[in-house]
N, C-alpha and C. Protein backbone atom coordinates (compact mmCIF):
# COMPACT_ATOMS: atom_id res chain seq x y z
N UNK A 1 -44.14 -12.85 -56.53
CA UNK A 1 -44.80 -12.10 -57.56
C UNK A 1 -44.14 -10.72 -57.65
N UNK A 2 -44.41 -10.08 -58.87
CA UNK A 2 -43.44 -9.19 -59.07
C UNK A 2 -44.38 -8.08 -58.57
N UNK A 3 -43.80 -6.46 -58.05
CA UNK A 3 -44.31 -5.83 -57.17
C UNK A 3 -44.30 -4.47 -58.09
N UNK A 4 -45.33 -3.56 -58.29
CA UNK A 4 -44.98 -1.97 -59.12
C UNK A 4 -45.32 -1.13 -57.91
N UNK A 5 -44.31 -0.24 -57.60
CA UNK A 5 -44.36 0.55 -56.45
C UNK A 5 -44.24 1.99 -57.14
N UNK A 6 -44.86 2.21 -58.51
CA UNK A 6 -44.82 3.86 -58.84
C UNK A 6 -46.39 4.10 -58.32
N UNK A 7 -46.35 5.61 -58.44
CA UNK A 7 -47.40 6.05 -57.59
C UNK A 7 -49.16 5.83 -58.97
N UNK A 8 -50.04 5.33 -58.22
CA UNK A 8 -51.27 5.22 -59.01
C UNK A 8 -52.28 6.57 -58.77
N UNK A 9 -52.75 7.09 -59.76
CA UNK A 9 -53.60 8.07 -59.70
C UNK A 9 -54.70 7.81 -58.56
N UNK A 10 -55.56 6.78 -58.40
CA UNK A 10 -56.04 6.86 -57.68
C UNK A 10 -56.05 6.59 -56.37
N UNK A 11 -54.85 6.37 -55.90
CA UNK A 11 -54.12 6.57 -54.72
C UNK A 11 -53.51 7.41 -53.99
N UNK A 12 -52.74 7.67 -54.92
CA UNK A 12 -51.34 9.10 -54.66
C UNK A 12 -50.50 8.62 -53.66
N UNK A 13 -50.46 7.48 -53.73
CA UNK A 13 -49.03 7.21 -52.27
C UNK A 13 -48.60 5.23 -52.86
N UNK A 14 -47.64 5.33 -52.24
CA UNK A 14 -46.69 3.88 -52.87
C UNK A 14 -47.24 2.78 -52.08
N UNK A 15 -47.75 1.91 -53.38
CA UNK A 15 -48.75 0.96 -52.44
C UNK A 15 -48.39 -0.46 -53.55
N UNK A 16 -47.69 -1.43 -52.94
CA UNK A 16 -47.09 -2.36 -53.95
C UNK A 16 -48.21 -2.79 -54.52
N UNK A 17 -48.43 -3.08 -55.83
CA UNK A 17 -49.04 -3.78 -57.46
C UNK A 17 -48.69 -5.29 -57.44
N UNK A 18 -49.61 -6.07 -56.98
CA UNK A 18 -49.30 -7.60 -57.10
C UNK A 18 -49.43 -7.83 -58.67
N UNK A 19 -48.20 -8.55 -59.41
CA UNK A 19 -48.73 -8.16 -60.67
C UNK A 19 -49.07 -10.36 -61.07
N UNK A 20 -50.04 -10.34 -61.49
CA UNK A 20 -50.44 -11.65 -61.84
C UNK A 20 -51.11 -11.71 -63.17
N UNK A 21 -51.24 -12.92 -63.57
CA UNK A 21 -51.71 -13.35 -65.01
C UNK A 21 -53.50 -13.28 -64.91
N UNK A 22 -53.90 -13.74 -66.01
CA UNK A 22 -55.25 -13.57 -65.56
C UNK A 22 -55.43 -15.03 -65.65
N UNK A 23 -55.12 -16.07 -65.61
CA UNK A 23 -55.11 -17.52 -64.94
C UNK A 23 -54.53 -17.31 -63.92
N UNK A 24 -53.70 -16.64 -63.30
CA UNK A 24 -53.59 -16.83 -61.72
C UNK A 24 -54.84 -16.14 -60.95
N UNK A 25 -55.67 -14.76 -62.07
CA UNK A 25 -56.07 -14.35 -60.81
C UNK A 25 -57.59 -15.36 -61.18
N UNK A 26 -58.33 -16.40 -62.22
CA UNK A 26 -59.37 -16.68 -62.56
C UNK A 26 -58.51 -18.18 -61.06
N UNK A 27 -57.38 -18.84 -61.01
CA UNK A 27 -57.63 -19.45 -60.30
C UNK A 27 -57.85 -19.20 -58.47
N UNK A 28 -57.27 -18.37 -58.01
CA UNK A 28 -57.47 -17.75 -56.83
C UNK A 28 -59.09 -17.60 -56.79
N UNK A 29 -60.20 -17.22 -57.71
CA UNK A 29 -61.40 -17.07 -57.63
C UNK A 29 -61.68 -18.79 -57.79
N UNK A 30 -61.81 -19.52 -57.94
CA UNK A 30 -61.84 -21.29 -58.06
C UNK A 30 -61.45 -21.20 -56.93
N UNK A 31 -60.09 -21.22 -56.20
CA UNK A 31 -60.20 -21.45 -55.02
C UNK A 31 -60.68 -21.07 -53.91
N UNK A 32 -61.39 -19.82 -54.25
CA UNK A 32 -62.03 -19.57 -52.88
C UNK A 32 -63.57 -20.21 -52.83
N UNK A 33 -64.08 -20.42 -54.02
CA UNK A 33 -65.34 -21.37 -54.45
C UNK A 33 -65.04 -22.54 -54.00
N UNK A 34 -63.63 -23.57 -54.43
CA UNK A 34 -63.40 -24.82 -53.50
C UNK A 34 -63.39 -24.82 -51.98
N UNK A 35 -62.66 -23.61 -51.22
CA UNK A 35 -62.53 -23.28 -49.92
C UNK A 35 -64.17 -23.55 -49.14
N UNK A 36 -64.97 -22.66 -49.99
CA UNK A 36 -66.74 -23.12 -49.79
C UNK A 36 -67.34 -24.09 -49.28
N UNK A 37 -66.73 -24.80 -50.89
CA UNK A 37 -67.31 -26.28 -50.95
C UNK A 37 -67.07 -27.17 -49.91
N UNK A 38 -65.67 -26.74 -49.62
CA UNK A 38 -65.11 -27.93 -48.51
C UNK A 38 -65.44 -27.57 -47.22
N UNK A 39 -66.43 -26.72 -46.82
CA UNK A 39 -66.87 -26.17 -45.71
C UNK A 39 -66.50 -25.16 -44.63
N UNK A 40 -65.92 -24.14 -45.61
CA UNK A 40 -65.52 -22.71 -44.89
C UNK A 40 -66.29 -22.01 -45.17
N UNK A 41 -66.93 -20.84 -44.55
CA UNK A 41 -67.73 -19.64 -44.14
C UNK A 41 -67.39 -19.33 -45.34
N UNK A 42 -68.04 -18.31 -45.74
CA UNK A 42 -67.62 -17.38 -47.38
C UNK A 42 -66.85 -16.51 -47.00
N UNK A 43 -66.71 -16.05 -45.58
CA UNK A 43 -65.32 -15.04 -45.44
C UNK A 43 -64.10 -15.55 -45.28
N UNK A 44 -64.01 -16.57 -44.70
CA UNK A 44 -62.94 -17.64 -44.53
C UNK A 44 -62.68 -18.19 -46.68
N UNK A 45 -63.50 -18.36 -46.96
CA UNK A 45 -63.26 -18.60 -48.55
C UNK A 45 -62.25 -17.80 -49.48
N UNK A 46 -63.07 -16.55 -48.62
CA UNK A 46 -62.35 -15.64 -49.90
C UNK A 46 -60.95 -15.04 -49.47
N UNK A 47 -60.98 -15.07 -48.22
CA UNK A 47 -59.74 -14.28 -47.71
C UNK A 47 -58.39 -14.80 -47.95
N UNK A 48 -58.85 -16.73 -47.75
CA UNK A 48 -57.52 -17.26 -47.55
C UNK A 48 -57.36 -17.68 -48.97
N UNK A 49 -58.47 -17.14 -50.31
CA UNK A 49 -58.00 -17.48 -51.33
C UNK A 49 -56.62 -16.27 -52.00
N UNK A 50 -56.85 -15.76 -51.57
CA UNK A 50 -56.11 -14.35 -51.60
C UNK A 50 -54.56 -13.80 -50.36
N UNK A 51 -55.37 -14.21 -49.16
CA UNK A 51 -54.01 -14.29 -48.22
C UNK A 51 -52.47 -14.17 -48.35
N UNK A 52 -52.29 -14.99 -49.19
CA UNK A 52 -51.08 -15.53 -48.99
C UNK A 52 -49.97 -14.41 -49.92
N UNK A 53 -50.63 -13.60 -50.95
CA UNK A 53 -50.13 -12.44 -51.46
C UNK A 53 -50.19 -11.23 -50.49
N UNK A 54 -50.26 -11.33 -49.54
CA UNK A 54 -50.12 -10.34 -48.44
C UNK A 54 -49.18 -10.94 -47.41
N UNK A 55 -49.00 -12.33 -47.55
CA UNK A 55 -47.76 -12.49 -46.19
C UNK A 55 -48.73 -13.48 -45.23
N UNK A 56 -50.16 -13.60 -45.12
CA UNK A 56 -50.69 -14.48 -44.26
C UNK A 56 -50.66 -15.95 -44.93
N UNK A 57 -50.59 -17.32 -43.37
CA UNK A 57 -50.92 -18.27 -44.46
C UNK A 57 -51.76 -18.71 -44.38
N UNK A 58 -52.38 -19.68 -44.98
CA UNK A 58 -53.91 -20.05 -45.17
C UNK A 58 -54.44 -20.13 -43.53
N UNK A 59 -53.81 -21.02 -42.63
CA UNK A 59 -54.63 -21.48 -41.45
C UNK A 59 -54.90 -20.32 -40.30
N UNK A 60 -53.65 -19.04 -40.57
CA UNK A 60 -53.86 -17.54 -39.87
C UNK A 60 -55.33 -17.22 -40.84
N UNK A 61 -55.32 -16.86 -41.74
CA UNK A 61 -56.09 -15.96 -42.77
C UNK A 61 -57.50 -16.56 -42.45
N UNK A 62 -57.54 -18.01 -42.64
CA UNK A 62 -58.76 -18.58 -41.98
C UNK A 62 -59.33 -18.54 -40.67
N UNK A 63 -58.27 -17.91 -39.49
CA UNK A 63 -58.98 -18.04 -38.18
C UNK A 63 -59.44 -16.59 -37.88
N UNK A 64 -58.69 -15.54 -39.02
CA UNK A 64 -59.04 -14.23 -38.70
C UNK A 64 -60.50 -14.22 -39.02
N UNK A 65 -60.47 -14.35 -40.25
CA UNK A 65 -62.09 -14.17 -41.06
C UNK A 65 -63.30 -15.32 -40.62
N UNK A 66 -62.70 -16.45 -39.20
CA UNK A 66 -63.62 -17.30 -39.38
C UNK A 66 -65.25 -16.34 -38.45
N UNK A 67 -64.80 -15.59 -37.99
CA UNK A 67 -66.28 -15.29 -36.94
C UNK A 67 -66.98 -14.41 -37.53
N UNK A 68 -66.75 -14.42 -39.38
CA UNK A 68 -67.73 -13.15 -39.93
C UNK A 68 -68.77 -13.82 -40.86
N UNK A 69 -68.27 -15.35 -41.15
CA UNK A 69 -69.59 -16.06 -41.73
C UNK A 69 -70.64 -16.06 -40.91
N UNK A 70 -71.79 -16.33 -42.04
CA UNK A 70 -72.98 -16.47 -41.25
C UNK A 70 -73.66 -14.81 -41.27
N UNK A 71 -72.73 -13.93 -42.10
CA UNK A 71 -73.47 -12.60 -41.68
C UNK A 71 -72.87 -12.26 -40.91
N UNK A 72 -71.81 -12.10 -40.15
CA UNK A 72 -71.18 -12.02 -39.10
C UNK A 72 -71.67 -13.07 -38.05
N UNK A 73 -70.83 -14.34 -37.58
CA UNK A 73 -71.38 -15.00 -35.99
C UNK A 73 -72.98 -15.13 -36.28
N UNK A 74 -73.21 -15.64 -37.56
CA UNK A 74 -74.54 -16.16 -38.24
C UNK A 74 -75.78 -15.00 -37.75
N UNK A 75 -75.25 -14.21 -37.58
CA UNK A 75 -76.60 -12.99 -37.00
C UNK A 75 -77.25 -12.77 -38.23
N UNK A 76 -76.66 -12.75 -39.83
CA UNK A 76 -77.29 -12.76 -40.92
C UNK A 76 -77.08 -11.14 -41.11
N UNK A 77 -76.04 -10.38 -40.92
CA UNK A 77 -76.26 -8.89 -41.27
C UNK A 77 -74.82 -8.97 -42.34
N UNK A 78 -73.75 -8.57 -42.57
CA UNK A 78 -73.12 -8.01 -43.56
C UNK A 78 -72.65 -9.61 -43.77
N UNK A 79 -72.98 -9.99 -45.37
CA UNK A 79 -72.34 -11.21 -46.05
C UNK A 79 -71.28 -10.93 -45.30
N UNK A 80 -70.45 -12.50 -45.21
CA UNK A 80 -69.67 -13.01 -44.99
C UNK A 80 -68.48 -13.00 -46.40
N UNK A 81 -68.81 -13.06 -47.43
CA UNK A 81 -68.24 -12.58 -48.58
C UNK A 81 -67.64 -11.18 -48.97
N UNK A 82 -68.50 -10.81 -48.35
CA UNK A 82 -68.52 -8.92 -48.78
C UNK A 82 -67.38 -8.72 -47.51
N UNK A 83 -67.44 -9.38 -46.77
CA UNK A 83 -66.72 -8.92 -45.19
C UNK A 83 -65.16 -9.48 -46.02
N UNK A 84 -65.02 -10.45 -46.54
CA UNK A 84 -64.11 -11.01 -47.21
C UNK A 84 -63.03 -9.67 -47.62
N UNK A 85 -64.11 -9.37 -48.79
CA UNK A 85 -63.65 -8.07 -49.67
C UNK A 85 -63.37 -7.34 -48.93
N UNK A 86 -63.52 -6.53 -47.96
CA UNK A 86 -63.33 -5.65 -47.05
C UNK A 86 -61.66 -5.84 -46.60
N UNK A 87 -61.62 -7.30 -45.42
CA UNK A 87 -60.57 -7.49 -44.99
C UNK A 87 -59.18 -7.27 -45.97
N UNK A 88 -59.57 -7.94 -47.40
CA UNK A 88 -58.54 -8.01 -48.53
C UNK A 88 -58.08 -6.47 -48.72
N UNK A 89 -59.09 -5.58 -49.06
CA UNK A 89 -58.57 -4.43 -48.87
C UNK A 89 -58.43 -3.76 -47.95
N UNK A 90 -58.25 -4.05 -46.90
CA UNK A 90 -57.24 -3.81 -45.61
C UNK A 90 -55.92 -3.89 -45.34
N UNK A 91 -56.09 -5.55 -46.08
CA UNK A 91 -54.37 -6.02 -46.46
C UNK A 91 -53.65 -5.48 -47.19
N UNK A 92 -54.62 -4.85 -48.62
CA UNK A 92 -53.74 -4.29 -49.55
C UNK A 92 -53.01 -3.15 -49.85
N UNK A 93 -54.31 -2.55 -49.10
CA UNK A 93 -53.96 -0.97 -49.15
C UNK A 93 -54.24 0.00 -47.62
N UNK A 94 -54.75 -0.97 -46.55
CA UNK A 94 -55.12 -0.23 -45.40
C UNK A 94 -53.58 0.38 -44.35
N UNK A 95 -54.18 1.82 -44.14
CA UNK A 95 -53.02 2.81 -42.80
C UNK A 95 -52.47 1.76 -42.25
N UNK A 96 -51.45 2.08 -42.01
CA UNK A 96 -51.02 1.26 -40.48
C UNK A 96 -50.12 2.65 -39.53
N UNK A 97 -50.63 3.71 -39.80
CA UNK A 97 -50.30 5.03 -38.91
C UNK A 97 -51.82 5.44 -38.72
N UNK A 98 -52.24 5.80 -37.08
CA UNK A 98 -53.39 6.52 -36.83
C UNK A 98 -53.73 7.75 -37.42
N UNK A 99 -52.11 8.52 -37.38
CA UNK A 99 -53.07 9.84 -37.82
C UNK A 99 -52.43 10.21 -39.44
N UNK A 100 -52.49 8.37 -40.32
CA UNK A 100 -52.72 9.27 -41.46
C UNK A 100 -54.36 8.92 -42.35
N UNK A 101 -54.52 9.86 -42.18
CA UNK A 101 -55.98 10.48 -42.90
C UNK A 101 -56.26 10.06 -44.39
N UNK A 102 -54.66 10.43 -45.24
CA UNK A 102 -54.93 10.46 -46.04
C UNK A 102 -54.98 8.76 -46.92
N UNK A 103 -54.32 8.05 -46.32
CA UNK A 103 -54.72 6.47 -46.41
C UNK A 103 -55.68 6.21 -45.61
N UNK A 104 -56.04 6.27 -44.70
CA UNK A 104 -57.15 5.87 -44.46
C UNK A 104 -58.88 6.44 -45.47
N UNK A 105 -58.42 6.95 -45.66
CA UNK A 105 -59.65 7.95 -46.67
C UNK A 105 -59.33 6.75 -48.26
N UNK A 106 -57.88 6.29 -48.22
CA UNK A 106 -57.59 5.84 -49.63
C UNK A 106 -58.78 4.48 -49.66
N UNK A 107 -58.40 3.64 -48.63
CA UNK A 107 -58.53 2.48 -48.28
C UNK A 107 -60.39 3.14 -48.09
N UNK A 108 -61.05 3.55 -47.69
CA UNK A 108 -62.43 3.61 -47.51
C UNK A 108 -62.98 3.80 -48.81
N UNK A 109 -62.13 4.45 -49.51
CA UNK A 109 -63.03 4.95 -51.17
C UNK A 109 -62.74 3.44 -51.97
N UNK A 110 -61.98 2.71 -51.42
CA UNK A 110 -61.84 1.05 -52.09
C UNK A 110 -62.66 0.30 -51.94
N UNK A 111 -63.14 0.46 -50.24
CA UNK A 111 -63.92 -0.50 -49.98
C UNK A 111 -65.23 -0.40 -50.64
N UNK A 112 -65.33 1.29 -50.10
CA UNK A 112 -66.95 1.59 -50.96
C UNK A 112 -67.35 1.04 -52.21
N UNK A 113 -66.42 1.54 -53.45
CA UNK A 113 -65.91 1.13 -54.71
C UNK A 113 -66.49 -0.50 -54.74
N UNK A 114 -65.54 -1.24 -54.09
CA UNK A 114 -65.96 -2.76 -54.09
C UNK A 114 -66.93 -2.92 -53.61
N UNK A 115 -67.58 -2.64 -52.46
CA UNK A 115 -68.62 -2.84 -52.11
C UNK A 115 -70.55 -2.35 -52.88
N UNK A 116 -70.01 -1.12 -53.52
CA UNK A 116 -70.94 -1.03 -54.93
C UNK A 116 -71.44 -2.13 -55.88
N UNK A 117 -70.07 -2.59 -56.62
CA UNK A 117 -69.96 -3.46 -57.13
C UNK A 117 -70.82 -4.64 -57.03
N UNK A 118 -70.54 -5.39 -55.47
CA UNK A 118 -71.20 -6.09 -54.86
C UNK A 118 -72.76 -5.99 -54.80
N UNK A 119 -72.64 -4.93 -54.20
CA UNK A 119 -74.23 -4.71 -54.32
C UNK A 119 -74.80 -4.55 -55.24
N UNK A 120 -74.05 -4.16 -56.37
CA UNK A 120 -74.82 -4.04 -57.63
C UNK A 120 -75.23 -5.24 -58.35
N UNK A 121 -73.93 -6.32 -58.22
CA UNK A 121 -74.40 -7.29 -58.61
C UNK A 121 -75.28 -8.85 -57.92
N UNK A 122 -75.29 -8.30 -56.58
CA UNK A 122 -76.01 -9.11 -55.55
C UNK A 122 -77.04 -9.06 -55.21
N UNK A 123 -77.20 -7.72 -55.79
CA UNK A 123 -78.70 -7.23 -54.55
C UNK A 123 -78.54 -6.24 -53.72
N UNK A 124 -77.58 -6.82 -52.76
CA UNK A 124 -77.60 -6.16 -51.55
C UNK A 124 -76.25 -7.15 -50.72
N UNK A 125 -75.60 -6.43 -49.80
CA UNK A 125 -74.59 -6.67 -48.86
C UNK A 125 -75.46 -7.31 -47.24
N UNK A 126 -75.98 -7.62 -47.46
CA UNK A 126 -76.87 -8.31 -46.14
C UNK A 126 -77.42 -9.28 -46.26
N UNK A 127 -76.70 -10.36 -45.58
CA UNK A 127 -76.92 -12.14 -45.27
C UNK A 127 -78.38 -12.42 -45.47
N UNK A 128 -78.82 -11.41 -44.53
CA UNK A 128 -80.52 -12.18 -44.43
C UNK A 128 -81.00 -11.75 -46.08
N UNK A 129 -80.86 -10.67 -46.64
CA UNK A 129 -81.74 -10.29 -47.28
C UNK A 129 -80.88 -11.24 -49.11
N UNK A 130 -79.66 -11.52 -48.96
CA UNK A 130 -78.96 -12.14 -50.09
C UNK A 130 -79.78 -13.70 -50.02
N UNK A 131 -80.17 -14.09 -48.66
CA UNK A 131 -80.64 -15.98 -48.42
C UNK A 131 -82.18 -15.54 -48.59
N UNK A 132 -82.61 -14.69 -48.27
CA UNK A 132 -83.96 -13.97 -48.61
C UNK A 132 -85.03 -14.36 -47.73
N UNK A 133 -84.00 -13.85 -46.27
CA UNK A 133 -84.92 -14.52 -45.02
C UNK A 133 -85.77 -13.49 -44.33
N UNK A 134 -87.07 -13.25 -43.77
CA UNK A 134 -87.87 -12.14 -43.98
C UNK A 134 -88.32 -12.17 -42.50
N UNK A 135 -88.94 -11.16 -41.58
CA UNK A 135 -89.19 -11.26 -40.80
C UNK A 135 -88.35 -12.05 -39.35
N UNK A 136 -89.80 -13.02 -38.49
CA UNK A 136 -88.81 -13.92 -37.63
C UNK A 136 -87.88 -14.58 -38.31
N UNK A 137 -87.55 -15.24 -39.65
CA UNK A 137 -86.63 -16.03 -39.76
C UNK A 137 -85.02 -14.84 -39.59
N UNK A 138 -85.08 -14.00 -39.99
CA UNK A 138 -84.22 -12.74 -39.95
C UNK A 138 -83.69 -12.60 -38.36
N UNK A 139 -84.91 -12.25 -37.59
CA UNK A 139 -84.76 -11.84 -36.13
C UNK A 139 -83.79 -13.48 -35.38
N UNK A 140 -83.84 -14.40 -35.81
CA UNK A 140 -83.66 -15.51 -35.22
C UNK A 140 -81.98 -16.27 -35.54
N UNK A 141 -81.19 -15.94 -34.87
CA UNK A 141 -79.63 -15.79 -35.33
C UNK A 141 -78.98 -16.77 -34.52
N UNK A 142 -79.04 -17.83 -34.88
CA UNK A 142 -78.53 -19.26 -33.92
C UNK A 142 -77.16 -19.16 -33.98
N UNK A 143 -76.31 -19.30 -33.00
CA UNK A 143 -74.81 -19.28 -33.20
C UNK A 143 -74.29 -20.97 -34.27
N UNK A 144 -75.46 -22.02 -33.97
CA UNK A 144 -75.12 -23.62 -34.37
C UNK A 144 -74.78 -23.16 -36.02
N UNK A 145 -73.95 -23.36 -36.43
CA UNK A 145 -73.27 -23.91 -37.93
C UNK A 145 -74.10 -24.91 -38.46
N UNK A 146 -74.72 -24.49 -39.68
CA UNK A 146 -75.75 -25.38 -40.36
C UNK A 146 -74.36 -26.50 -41.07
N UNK A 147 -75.23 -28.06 -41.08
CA UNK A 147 -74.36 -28.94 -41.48
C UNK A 147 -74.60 -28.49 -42.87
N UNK A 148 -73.28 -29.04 -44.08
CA UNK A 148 -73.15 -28.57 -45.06
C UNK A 148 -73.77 -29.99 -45.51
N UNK A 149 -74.62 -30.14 -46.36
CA UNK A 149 -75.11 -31.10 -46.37
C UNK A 149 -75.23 -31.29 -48.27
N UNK A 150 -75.58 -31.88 -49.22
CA UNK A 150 -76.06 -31.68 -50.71
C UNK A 150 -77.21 -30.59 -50.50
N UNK A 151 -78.00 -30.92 -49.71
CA UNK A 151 -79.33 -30.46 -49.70
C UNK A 151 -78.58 -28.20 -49.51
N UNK A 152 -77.61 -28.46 -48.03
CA UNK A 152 -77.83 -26.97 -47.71
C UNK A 152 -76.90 -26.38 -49.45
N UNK A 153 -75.71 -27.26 -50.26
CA UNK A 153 -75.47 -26.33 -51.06
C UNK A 153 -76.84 -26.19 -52.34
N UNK A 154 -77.69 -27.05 -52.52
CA UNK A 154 -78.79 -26.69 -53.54
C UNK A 154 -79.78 -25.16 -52.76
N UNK A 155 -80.06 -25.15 -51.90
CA UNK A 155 -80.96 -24.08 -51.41
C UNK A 155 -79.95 -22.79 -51.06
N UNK A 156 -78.77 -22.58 -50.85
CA UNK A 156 -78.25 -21.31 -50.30
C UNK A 156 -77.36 -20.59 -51.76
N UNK A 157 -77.11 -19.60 -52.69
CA UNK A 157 -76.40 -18.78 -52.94
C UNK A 157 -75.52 -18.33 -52.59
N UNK A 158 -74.34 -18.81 -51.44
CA UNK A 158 -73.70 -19.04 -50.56
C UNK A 158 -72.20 -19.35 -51.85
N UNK A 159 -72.15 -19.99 -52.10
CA UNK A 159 -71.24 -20.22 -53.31
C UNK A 159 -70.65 -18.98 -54.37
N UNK A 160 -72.30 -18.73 -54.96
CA UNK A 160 -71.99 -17.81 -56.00
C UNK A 160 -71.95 -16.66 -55.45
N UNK A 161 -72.16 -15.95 -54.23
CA UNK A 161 -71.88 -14.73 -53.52
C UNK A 161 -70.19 -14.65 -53.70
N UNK A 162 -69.49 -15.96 -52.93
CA UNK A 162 -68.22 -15.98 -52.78
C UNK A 162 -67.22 -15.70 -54.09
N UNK A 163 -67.76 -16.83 -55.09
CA UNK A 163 -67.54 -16.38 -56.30
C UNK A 163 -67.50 -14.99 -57.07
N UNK A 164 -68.29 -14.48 -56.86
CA UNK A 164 -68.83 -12.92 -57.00
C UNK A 164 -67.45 -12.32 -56.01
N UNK A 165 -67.70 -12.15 -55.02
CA UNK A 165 -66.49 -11.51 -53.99
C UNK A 165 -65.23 -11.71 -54.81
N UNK A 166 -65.42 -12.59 -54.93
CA UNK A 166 -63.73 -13.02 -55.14
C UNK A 166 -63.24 -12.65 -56.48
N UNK A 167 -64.33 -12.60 -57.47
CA UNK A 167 -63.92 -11.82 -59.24
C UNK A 167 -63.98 -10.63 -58.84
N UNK A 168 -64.97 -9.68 -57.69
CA UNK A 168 -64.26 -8.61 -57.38
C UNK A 168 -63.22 -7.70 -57.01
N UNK A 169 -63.09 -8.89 -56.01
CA UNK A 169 -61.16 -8.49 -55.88
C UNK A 169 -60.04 -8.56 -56.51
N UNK A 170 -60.32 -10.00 -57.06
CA UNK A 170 -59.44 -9.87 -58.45
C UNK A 170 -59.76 -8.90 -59.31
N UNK A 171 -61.08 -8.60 -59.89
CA UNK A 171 -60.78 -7.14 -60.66
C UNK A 171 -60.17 -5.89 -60.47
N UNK A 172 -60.06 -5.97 -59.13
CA UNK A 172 -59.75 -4.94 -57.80
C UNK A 172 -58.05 -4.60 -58.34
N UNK A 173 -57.38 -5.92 -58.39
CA UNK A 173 -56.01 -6.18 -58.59
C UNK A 173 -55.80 -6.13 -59.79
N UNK A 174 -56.41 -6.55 -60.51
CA UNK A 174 -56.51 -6.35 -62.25
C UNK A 174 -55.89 -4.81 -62.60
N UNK A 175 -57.25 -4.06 -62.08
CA UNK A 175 -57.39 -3.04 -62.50
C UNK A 175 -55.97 -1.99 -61.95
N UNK A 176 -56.05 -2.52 -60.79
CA UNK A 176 -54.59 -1.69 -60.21
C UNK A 176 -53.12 -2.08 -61.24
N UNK A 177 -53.16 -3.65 -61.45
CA UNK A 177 -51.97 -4.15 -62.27
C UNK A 177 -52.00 -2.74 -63.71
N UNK A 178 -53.15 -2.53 -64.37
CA UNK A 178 -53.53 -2.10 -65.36
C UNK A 178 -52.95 -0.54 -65.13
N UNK A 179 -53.65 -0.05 -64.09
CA UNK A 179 -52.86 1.59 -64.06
C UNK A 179 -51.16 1.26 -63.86
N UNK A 180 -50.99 0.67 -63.12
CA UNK A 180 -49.41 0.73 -62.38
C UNK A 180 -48.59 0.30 -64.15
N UNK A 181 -49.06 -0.33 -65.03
CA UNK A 181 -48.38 -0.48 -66.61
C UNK A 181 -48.93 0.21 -67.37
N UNK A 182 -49.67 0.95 -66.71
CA UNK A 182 -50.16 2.29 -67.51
C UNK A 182 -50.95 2.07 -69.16
């Protein structure tokens, strides 16, 4: 994919522009919805739908993000989706020098940014409260992997969270393609 390395206003530093169609980026969101279906965590979904434009390949990208479904290790606290979004913009735009500040500050005003988003259109960034589990069912965080069954995709939102994540990031990239051609 072709790369724009001029500087973006809301960056201020050279941060390559994945530049894609908007059928590549509507299918990357399909695939992280298939990734779902076929029984990956929603962080494992979204990451490795996206991965591979950063250099990871699917079966790395999947073992990084596998221990954040479930809410993180099914404890039910930050979606597994939203954790998705996070990692992606880590890949895209996160420091890889400790003491620079000023990417690291870049990369936090992204996440926030996306993570708004999310919440705006979710509800909320928290497993228990997105499955709308209240009290003891909340307190009660089994490490066992629920079988994916017909039944568990009719009752969980689990799908369309991921879905959601994943048109975020692609808008994420959109929008960057969009400044970097000005």
């Amino acid at each position: 994919m072709p790369l724009c390395t001029e500087n973006t206003v809301l960056l201020q530093s050279k941060i390559p522009i994945i530049i894609m169609s908007e059928q590549e980026l509507e299918e990357r969101v399909k695939r992280a919805v298939d990734n779902f279906m076929a029984g990956y965590g929603c962080c494992q979904s979204v990451v490795a739908a996206f991965a591979d434009l950063y250099g990871l390949d699917d079966t790395l990208a999947k073992k990084l993000a596998a221990g954040f479904g479930g809410g993180v290790g099914r404890m039910r606290m930050m979606c597994g989706a939203v954790s998705g979004i996070v990692m992606l913009v880590g890949l895209d735009c996160g420091q890889t020098e400790g003491s620079d500040r000023e990417g690291k500050s870049a990369c936090y005003k992204v996440v926030q940014e996306l993570l708004a988003k999310s919440k705006a259109e979710n509800g909320s960034l928290i497993c228990a409260e997105i499955l709308g589990l209240k009290g003891h069912e909340k307190a009660i965080s089994h490490y066992e992997a629920s079988p994916r069954t017909a039944e568990y995709y009719k009752t969980r939102p689990c799908a369309a969270k991921v879905e959601s994540a994943a048109r975020i990031f692609a808008g994420y990239l959109r929008d960057k393609q969009r400044t970097c051609n000005g």
